[in-house]
C-alpha atoms as a PDB file:
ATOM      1  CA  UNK A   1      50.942  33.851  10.322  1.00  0.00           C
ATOM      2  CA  UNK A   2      50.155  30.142   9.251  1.00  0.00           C
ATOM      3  CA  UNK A   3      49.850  31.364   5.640  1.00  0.00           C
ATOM      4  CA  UNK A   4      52.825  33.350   5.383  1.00  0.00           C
ATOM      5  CA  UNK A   5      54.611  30.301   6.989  1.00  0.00           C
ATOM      6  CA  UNK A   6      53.302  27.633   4.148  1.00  0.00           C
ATOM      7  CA  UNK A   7      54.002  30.183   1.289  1.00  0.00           C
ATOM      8  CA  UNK A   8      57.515  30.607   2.751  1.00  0.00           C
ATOM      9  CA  UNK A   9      57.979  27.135   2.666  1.00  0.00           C
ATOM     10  CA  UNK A  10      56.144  26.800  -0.270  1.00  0.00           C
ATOM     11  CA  UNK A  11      54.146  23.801   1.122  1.00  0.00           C
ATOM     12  CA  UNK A  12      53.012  21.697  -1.656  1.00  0.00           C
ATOM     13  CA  UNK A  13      49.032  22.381  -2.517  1.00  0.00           C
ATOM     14  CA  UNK A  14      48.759  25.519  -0.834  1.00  0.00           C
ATOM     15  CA  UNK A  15      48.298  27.928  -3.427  1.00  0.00           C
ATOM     16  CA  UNK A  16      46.481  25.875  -5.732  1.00  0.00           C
ATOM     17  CA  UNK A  17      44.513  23.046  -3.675  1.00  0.00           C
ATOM     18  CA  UNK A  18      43.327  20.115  -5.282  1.00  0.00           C
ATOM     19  CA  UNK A  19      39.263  20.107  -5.611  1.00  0.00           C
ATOM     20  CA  UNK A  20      37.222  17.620  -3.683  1.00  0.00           C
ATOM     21  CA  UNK A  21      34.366  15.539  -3.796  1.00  0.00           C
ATOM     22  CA  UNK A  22      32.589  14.220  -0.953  1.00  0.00           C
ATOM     23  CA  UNK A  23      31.165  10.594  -1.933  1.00  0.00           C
ATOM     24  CA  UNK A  24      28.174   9.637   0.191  1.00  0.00           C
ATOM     25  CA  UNK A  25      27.025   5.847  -0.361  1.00  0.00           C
ATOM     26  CA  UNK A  26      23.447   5.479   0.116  1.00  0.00           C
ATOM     27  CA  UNK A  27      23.390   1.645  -0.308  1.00  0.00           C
ATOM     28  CA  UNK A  28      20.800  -0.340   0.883  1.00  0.00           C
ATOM     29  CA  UNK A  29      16.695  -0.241   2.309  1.00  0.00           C
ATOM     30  CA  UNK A  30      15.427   2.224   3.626  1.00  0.00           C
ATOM     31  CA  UNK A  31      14.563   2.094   7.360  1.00  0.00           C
ATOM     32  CA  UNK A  32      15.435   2.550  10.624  1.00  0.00           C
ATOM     33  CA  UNK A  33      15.702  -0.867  11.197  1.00  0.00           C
ATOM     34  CA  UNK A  34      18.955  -2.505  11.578  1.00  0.00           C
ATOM     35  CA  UNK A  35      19.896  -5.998  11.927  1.00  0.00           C
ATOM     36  CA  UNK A  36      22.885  -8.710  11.573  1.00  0.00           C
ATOM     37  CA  UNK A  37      22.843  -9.082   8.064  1.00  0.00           C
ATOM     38  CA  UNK A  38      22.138  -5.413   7.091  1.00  0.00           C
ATOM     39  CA  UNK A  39      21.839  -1.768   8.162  1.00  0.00           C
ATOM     40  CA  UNK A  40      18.907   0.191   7.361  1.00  0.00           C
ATOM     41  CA  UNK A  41      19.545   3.927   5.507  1.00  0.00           C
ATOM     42  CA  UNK A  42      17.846   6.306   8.024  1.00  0.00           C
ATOM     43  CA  UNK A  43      18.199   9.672   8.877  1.00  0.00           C
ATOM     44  CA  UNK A  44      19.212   9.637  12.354  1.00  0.00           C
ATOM     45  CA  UNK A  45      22.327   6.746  11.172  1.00  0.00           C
ATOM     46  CA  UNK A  46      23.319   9.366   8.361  1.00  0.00           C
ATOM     47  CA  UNK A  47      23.768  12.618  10.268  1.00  0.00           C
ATOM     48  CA  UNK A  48      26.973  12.572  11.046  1.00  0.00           C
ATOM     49  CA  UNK A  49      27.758  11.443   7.710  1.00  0.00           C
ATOM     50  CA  UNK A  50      25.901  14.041   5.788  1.00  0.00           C
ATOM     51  CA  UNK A  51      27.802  16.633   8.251  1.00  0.00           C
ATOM     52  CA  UNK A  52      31.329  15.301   7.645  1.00  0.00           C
ATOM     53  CA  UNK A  53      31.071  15.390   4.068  1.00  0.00           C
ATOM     54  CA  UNK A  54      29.589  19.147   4.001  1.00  0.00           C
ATOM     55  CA  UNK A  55      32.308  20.242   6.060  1.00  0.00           C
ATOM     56  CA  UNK A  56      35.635  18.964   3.608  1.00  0.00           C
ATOM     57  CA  UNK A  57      37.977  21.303   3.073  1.00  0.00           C
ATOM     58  CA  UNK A  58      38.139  22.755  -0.606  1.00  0.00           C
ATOM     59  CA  UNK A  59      34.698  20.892  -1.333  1.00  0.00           C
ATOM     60  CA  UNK A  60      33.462  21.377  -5.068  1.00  0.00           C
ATOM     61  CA  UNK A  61      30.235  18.993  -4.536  1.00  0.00           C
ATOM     62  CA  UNK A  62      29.183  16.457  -2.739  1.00  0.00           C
ATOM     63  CA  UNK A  63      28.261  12.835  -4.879  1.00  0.00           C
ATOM     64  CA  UNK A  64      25.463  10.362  -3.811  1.00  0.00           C
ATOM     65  CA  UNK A  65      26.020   7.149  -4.960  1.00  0.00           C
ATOM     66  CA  UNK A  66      22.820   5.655  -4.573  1.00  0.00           C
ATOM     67  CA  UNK A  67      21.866   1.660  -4.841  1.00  0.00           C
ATOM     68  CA  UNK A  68      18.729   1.602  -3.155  1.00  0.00           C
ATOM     69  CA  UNK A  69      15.164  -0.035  -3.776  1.00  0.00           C
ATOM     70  CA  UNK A  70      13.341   2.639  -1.398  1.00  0.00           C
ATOM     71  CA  UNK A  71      11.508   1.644   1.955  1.00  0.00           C
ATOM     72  CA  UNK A  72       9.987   3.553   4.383  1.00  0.00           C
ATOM     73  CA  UNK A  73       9.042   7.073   2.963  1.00  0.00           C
ATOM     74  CA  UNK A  74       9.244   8.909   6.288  1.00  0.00           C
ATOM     75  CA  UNK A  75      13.290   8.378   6.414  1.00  0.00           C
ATOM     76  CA  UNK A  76      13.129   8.941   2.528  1.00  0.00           C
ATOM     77  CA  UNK A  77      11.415  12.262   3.324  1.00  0.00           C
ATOM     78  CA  UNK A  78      13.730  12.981   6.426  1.00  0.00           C
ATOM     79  CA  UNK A  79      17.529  12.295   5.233  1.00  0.00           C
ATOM     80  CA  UNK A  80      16.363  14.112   1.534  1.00  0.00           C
ATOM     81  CA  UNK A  81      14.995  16.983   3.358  1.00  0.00           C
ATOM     82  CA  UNK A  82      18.706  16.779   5.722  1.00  0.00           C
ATOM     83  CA  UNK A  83      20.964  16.839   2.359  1.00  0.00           C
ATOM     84  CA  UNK A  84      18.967  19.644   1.329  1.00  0.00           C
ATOM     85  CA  UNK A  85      19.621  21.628   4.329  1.00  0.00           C
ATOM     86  CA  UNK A  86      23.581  20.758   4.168  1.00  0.00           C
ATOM     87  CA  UNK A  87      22.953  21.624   0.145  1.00  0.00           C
ATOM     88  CA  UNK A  88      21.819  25.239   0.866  1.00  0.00           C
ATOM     89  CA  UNK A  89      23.884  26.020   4.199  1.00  0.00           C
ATOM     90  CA  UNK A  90      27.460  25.595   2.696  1.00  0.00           C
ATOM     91  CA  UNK A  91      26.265  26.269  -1.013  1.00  0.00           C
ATOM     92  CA  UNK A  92      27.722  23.239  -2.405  1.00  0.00           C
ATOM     93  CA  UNK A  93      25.986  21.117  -5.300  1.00  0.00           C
ATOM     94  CA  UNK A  94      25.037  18.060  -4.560  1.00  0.00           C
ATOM     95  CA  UNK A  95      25.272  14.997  -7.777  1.00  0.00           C
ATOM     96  CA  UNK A  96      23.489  11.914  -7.596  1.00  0.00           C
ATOM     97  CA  UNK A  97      24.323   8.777  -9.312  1.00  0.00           C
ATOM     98  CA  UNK A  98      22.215   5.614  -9.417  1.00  0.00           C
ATOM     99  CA  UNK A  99      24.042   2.201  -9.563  1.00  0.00           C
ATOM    100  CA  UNK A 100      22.037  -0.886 -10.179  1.00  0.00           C
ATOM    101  CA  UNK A 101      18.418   0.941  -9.375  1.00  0.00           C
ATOM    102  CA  UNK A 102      17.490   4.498  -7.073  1.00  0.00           C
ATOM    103  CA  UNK A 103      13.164   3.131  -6.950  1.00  0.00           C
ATOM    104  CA  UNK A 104      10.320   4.414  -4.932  1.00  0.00           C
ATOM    105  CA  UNK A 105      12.449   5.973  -1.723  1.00  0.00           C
ATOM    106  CA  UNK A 106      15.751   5.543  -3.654  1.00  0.00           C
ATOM    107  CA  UNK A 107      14.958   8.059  -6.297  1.00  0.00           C
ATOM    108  CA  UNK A 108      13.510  10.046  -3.430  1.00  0.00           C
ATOM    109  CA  UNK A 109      16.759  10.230  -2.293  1.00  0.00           C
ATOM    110  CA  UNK A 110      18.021  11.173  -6.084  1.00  0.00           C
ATOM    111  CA  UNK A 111      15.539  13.859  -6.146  1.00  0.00           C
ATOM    112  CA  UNK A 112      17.869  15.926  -3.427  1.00  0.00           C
ATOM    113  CA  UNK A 113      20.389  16.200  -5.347  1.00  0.00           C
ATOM    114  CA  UNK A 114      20.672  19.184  -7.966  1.00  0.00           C
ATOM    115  CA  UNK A 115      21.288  16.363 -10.893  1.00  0.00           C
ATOM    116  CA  UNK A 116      20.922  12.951 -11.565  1.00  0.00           C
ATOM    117  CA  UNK A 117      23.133  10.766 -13.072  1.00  0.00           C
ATOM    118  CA  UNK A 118      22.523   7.002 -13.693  1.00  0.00           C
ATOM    119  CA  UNK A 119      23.754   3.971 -16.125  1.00  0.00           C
ATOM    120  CA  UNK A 120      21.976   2.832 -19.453  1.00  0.00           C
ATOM    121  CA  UNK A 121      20.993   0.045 -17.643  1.00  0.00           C
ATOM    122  CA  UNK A 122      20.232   1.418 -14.064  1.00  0.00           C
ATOM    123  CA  UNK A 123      16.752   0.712 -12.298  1.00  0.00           C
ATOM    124  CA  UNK A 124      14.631   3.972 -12.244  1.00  0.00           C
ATOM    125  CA  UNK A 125      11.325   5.447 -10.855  1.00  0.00           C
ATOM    126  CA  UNK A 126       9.095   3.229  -9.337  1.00  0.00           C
ATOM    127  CA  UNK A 127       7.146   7.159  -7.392  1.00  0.00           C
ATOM    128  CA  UNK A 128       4.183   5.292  -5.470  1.00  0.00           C
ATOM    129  CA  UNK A 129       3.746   3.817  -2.148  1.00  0.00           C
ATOM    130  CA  UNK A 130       3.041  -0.163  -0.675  1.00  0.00           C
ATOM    131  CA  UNK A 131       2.559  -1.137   2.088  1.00  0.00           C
ATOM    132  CA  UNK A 132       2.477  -5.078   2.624  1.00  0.00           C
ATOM    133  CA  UNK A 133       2.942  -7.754   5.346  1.00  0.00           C
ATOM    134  CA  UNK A 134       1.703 -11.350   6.529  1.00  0.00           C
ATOM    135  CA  UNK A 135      -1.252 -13.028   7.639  1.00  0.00           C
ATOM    136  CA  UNK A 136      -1.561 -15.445  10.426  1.00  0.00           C
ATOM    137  CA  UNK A 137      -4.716 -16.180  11.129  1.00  0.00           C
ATOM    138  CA  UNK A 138      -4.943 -19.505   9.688  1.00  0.00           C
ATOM    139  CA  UNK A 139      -1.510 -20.311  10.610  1.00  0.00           C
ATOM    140  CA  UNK A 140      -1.951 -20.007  14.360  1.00  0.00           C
ATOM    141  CA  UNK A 141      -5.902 -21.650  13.660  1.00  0.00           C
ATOM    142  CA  UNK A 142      -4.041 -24.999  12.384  1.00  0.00           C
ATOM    143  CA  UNK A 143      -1.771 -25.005  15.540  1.00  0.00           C
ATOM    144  CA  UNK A 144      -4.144 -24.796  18.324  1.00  0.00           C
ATOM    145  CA  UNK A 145      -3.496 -21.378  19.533  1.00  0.00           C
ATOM    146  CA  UNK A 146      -6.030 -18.771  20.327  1.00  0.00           C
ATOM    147  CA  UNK A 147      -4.500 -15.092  20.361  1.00  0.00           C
ATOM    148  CA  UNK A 148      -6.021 -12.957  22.987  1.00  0.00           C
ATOM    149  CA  UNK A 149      -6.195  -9.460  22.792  1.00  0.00           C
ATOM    150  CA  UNK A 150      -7.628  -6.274  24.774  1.00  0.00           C
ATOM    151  CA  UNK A 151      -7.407  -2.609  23.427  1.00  0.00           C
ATOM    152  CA  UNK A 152      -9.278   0.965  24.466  1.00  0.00           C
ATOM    153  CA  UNK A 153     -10.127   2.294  21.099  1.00  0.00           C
ATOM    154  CA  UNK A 154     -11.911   0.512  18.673  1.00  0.00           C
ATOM    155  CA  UNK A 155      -8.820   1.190  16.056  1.00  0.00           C
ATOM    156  CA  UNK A 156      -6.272  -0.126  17.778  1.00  0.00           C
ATOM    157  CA  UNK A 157      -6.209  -3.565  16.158  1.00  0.00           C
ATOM    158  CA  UNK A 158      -6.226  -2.030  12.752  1.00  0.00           C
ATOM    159  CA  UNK A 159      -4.534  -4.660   9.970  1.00  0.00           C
ATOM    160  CA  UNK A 160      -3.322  -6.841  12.935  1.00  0.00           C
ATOM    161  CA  UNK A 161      -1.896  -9.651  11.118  1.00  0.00           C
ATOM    162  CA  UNK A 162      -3.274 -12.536  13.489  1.00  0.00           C
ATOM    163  CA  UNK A 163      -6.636 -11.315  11.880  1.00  0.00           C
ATOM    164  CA  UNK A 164      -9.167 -10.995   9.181  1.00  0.00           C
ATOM    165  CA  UNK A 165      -8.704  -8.276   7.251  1.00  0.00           C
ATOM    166  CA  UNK A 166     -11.368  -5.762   7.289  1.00  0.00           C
ATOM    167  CA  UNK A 167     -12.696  -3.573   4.746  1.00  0.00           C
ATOM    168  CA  UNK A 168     -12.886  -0.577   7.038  1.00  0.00           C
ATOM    169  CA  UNK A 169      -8.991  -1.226   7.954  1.00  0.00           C
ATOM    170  CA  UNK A 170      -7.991  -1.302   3.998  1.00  0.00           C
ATOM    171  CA  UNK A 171     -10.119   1.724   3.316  1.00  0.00           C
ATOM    172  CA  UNK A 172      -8.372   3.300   5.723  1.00  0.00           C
ATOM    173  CA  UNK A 173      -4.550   2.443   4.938  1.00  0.00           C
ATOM    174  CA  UNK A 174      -5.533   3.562   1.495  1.00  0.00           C
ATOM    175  CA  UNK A 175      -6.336   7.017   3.005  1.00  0.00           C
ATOM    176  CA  UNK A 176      -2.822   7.165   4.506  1.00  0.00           C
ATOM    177  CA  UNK A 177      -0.824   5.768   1.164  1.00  0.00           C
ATOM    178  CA  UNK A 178      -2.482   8.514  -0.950  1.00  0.00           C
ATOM    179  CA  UNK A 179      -1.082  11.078   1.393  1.00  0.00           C
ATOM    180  CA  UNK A 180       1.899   9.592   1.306  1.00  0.00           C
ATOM    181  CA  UNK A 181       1.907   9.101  -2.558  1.00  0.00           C
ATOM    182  CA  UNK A 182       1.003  12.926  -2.581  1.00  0.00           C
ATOM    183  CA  UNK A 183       3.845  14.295  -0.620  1.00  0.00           C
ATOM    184  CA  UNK A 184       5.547  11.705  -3.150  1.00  0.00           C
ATOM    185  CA  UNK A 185       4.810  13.544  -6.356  1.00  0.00           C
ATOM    186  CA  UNK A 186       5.059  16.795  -4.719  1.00  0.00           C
ATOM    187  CA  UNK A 187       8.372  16.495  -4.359  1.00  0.00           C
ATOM    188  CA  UNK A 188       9.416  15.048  -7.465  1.00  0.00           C
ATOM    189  CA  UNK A 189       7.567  17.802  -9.574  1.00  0.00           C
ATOM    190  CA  UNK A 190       9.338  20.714  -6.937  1.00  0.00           C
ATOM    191  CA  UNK A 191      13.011  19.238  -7.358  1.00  0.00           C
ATOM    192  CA  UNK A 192      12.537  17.979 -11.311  1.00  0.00           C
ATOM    193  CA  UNK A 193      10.053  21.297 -12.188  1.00  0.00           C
ATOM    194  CA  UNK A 194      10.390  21.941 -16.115  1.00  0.00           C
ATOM    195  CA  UNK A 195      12.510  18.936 -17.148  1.00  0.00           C
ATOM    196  CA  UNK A 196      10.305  16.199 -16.846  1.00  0.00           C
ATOM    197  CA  UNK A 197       9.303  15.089 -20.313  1.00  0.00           C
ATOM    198  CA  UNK A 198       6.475  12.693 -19.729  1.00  0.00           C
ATOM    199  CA  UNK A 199       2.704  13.025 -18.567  1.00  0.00           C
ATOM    200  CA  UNK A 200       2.017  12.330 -15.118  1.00  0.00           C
ATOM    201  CA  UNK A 201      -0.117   9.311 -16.046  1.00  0.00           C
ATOM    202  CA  UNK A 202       2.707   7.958 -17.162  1.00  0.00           C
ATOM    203  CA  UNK A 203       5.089   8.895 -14.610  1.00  0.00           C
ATOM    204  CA  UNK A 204       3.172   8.520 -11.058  1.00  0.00           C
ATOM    205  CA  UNK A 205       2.241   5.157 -11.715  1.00  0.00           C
ATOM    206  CA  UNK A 206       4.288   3.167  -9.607  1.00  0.00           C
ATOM    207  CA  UNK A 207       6.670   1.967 -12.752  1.00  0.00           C
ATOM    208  CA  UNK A 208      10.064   1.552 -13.126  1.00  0.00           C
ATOM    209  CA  UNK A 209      12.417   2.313 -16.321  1.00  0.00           C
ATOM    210  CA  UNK A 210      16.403   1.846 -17.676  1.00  0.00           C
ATOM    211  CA  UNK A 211      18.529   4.841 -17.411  1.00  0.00           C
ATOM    212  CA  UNK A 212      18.422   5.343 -20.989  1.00  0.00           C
ATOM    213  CA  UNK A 213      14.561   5.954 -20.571  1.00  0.00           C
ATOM    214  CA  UNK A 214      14.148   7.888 -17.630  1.00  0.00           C
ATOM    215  CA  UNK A 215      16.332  10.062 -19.548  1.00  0.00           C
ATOM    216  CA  UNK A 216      13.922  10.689 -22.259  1.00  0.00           C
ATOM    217  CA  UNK A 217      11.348  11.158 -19.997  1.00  0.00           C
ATOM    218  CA  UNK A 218      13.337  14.052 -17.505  1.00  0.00           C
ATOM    219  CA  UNK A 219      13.665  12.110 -14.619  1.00  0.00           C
ATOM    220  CA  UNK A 220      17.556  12.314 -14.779  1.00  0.00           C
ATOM    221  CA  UNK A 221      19.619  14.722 -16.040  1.00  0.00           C
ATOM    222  CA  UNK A 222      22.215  12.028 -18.064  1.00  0.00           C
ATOM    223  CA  UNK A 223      24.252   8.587 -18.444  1.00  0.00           C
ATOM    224  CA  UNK A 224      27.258   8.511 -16.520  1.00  0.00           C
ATOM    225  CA  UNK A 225      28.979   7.021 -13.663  1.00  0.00           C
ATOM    226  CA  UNK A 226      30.632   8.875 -10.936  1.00  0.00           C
ATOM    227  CA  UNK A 227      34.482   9.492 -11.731  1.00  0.00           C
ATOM    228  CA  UNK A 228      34.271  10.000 -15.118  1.00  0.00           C
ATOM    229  CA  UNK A 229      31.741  12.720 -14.729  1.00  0.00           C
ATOM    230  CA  UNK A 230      32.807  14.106 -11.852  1.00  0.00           C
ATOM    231  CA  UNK A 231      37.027  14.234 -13.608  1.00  0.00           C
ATOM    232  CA  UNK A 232      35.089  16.005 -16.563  1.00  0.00           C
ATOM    233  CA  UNK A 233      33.452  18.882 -13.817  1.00  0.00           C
ATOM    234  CA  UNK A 234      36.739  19.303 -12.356  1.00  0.00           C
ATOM    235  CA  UNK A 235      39.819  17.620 -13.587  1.00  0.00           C
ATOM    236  CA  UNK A 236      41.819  15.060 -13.852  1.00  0.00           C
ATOM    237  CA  UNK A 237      43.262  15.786 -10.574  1.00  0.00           C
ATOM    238  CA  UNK A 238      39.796  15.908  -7.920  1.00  0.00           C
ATOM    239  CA  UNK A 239      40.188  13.908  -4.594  1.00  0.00           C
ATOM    240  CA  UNK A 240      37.586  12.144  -4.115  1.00  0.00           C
ATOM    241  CA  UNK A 241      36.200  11.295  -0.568  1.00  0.00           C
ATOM    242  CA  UNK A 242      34.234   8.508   0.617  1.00  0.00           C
ATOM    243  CA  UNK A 243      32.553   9.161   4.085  1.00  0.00           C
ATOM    244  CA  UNK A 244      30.559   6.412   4.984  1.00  0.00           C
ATOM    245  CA  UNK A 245      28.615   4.935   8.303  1.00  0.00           C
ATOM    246  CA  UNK A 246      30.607   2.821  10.705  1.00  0.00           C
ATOM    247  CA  UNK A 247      29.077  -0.588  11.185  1.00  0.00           C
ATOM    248  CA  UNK A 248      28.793  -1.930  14.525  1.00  0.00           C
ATOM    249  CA  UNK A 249      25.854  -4.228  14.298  1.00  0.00           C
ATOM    250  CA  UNK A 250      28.325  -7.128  15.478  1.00  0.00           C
ATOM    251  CA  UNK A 251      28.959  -5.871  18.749  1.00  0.00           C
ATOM    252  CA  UNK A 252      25.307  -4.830  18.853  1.00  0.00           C
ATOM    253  CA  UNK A 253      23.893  -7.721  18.109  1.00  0.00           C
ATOM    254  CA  UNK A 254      26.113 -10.679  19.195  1.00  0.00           C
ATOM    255  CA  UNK A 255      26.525  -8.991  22.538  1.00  0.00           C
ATOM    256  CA  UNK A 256      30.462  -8.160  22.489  1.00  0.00           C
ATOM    257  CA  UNK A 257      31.381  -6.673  25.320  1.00  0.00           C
ATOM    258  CA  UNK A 258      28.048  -6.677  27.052  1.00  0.00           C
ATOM    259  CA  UNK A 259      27.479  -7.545  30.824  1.00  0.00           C
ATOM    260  CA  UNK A 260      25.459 -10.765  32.149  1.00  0.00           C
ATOM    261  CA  UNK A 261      22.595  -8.328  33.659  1.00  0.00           C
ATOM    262  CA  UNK A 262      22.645  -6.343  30.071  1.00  0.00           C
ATOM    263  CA  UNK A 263      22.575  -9.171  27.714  1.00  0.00           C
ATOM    264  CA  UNK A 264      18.935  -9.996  25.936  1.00  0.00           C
ATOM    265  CA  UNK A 265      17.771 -13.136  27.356  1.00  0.00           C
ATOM    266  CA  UNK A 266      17.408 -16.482  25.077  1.00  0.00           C
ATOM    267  CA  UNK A 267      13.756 -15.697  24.380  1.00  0.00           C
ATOM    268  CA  UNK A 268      13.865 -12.311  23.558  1.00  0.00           C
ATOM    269  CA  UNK A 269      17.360 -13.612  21.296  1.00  0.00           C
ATOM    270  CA  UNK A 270      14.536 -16.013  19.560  1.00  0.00           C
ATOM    271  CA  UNK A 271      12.235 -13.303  19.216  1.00  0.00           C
ATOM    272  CA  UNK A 272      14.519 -10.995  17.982  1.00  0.00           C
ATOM    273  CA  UNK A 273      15.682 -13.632  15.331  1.00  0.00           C
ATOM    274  CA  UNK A 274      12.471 -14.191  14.070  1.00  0.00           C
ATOM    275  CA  UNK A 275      11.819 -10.808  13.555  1.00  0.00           C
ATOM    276  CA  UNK A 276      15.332 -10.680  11.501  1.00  0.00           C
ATOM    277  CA  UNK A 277      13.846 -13.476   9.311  1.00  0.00           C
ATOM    278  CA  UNK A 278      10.413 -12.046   8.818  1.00  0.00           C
ATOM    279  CA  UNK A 279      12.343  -8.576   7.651  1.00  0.00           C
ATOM    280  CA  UNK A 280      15.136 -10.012   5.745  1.00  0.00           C
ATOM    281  CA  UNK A 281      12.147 -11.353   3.753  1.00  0.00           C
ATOM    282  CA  UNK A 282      10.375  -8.079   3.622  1.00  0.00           C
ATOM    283  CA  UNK A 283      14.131  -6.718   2.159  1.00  0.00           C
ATOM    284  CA  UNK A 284      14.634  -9.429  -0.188  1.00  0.00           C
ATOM    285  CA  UNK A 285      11.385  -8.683  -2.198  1.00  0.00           C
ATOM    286  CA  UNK A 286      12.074  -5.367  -2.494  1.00  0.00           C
ATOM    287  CA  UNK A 287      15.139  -6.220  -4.205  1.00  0.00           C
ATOM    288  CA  UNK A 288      13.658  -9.307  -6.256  1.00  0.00           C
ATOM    289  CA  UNK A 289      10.776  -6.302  -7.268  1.00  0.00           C
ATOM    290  CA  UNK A 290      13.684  -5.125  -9.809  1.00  0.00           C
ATOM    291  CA  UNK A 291      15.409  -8.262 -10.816  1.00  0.00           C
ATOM    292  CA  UNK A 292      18.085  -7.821  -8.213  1.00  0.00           C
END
């Protein structure tokens, strides 16, 4: 009834609908962290994303425009593992395209996508694992304090960072990266198969290329930025999109809205700043890693 009615009328875009493209903007580090000044790209913040853009009307693909320097490798693994899902339920391709770099759990990201896409100058690779953090020891030494602490398990105070590192603790977080770093090549040999062009000496080192190289060496498909290749798949006339996250960290955060007997207490504020400082630093050197 509802389509005879529209043809009747002859409601403009019926017959021939204009094709769409979803734009998903995976911008940012990696983590399930979020703070004041930034919020972390985890699976749990982009399900409802990843849903709303699967489920567009007259969808011809769905384009990830990625700007990310990786971070953790679980919610790498998680949202890549999501789009592939989404990818395979409603049969719709999904294109990647890398902006200023897609490293380590950005091109993790890349990888779920059934091509890549990135600039000559774009900020590639980087497949291997870090893990890194601070030491206190001498810090709270000079200051007076003496750290007490009691644990059941004689692992429990592995790589604390208000102590001497052990050998037995590093030996064992370099048990942990390698199976990490495993899963890590894994994947990028199941979703790249036959077109990567390099040895994997070369390419499972932990280094970083230009677009223009990673080309050579298979791990993207071409040089290209989003609307131009995406007007050249399906005319001049595709709609495209955006869905992104909604951002409520200031109401989160700065307590908008909250009740006296709900809002965080001044030292557990403090605390909670310091911990935004100690991150943001974390965040910033992934950046600085790639000249960003």
């Amino acid at each position: 009834m509802i389509r005879k009615y529209l043809e009747k009328w002859r409601v403009p875009g019926f017959r021939n609908p204009k094709p769409v493209v979803a734009v998903v903007r995976l911008s940012g580090v990696i983590s399930d962290r979020s703070g004041i000044s930034r919020s972390g790209l985890s699976a749990a913040g982009l399900v409802t994303v990843l849903e709303t853009a699967f489920k567009m009307p007259n969808l011809k693909a769905v384009a990830l425009a990625i700007n990310s320097p990786g971070g953790s490798p679980v919610q790498s693994s998680l949202i890549g593992k999501r789009i592939r899902a989404l990818a395979e339920e409603h049969e719709v391709p999904v294109i990647a395209f890398a902006e200023d770099v897609a490293a380590s759990g950005g091109f993790w990201l890349a990888c779920a996508a059934d091509e890549i896409y990135a600039d000559d100058s774009s900020v590639i690779g980087s497949i291997g694992v870090i893990s890194a953090g601070f030491g206190f020891q001498n810090a709270i030494k000079k200051l007076g304090v003496e750290r007490r602490v009691y644990t059941a398990g004689e692992m429990k105070s592995t790589l604390d960072p208000f102590l001497r590192e052990k050998p037995d603790d590093i030996e064992r977080l370099a048990e942990l990266q390698q199976d990490v770093f495993n899963a890590f090549k894994e994947m990028v040999r199941e979703r790249r198969k036959d077109k990567l062009n390099a040895s994997e000496d070369e390419l499972f080192t932990g280094a970083f290329w230009t677009g223009r190289r990673a080309l050579e060496m298979g791990l993207i498909d071409g040089l290209g930025e989003l609307t131009s290749v995406m007007q050249e798949r399906y005319g001049d006339k595709v709609r495209f999109h955006p869905v992104e996250q909604r951002q409520n960290w200031l109401k989160q955060k700065l307590g908008f809205g909250m009740t006296s007997r709900n809002r965080p207490s001044s030292k557990g504020a403090m605390s909670s700043i310091v911990d935004e400082v100690l991150v943001a630093i974390e965040e910033r050197g992934l950046w600085n890693k790639f000249g960003l």
